[in-house]
Protein backbone atom coordinates (compact mmCIF):
# COMPACT_ATOMS: atom_id res chain seq x y z
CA UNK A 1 -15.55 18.71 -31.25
CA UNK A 2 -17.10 21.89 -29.74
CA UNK A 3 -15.53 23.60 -26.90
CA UNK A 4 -18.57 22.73 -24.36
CA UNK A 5 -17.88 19.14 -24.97
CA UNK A 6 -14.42 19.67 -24.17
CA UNK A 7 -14.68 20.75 -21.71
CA UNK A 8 -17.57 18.67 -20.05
CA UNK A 9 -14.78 15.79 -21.15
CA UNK A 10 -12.07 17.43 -18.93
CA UNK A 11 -14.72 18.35 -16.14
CA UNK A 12 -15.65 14.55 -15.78
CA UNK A 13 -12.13 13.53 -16.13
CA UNK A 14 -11.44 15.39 -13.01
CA UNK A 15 -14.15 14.58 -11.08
CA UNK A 16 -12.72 10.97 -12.06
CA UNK A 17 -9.62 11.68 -10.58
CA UNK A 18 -11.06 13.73 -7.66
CA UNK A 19 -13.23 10.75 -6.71
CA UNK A 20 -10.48 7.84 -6.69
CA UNK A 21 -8.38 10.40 -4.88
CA UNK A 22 -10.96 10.88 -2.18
CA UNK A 23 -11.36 7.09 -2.30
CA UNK A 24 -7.80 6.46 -1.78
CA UNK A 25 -7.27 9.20 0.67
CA UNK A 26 -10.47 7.16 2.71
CA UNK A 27 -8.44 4.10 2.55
CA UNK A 28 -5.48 5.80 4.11
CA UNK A 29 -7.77 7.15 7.09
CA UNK A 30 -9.01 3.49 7.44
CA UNK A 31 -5.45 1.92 7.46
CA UNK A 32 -4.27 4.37 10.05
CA UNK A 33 -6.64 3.40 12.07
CA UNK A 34 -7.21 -0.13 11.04
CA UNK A 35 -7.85 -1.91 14.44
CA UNK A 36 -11.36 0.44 14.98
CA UNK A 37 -11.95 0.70 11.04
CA UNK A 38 -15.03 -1.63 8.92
CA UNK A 39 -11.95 -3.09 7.12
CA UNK A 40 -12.61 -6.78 7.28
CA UNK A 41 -10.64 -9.17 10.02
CA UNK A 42 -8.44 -10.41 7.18
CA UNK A 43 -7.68 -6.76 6.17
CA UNK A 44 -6.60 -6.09 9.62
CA UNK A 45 -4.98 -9.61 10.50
CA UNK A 46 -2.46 -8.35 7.18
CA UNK A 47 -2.34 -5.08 8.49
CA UNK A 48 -0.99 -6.61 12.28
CA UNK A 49 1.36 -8.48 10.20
CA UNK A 50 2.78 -5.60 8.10
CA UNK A 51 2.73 -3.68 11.54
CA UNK A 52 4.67 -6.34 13.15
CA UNK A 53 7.38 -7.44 10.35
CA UNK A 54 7.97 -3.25 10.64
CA UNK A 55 7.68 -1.99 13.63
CA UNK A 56 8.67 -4.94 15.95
CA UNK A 57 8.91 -8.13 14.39
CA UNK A 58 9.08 -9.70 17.95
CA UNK A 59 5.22 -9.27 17.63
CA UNK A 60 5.05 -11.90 15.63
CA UNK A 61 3.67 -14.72 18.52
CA UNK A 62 1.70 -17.55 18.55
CA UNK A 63 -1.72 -15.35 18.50
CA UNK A 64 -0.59 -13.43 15.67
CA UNK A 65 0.45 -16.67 14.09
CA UNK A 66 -2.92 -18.57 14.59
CA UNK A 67 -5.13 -15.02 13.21
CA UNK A 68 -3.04 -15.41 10.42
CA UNK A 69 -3.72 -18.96 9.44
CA UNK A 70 -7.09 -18.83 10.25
CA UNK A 71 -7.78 -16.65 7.47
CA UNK A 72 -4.67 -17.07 5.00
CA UNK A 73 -3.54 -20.28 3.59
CA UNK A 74 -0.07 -20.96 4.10
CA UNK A 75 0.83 -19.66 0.78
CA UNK A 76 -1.43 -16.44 1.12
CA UNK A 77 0.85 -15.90 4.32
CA UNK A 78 3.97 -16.36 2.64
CA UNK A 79 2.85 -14.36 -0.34
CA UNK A 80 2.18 -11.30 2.26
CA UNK A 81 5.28 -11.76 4.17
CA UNK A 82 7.59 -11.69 1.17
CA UNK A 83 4.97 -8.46 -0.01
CA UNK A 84 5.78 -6.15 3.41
CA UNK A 85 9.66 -7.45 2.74
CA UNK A 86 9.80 -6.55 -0.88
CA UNK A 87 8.01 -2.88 0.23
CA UNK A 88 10.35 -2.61 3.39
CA UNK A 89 14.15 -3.87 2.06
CA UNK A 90 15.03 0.01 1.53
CA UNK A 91 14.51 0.69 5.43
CA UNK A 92 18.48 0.23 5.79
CA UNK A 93 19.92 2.27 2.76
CA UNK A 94 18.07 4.90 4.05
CA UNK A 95 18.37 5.35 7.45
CA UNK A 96 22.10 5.28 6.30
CA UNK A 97 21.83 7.41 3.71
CA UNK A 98 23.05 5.20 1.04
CA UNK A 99 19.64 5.33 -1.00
CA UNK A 100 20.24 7.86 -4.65
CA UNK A 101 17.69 9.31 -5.95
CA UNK A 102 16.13 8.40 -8.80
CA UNK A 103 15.27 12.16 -10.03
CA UNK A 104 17.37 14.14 -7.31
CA UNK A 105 15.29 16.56 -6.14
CA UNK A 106 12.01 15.22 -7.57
CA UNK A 107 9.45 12.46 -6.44
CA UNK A 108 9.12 10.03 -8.55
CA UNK A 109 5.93 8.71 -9.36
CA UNK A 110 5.67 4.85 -8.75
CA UNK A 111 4.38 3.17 -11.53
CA UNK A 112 3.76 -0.34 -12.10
CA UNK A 113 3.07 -1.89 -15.20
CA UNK A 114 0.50 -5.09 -16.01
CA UNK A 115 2.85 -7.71 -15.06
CA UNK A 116 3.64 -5.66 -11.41
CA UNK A 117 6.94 -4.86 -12.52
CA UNK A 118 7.48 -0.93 -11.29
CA UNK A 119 8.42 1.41 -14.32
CA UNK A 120 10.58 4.51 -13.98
């Protein structure tokens, strides 16, 4: 393979990454500010519960509640309350310091492979 094809293969390779990174990074800004984003009202009725089930689960009322089943099924609800539970259960071990790291020192990349099931 010639070196000008090389490297028009690693050029578009980064502009690959470069683009899902600005993508991601404009999914971030929208989250952030989810309640004045275009995400749609069942991105942000997930989003108010995440918020909630984190930040002050007493926030969880009957308004909340009805959002919720208006656009979730009662499985879809369950689904994302055992989701934000599953991402949140290290909150404790880590505000008391118990967590270990899994490269200390190092972030570790999280990976997940086709089943969901994170890899290290």
């Amino acid at each position: 393979m010639a070196a000008q094809q090389i490297q028009r293969l690693i050029v578009e390779g980064l502009l690959r990454q470069a683009l899902v990174l600005r993508l991601a990074q404009e999914m971030a800004n929208k989250i952030d500010r989810y309640e004045a984003s275009d995400l749609s009202t069942r991105h942000k009725v997930a989003l108010r519960l995440a918020d909630a089930m984190m930040t002050m689960p007493a926030a969880i009322d009957f308004d909340l509640r009805r959002q919720l089943f208006e656009q979730f099924s009662r499985d879809e609800v369950l689904e994302l309350t055992l989701d934000v539970m599953k991402w949140n259960y290290q909150k404790v071990a880590v505000a008391l310091g118990t967590d270990d790291e899994v490269s200390p020192g190092l972030l570790t990349d999280l990976v997940f492979d086709a089943d969901g099931n994170p890899r290290l």
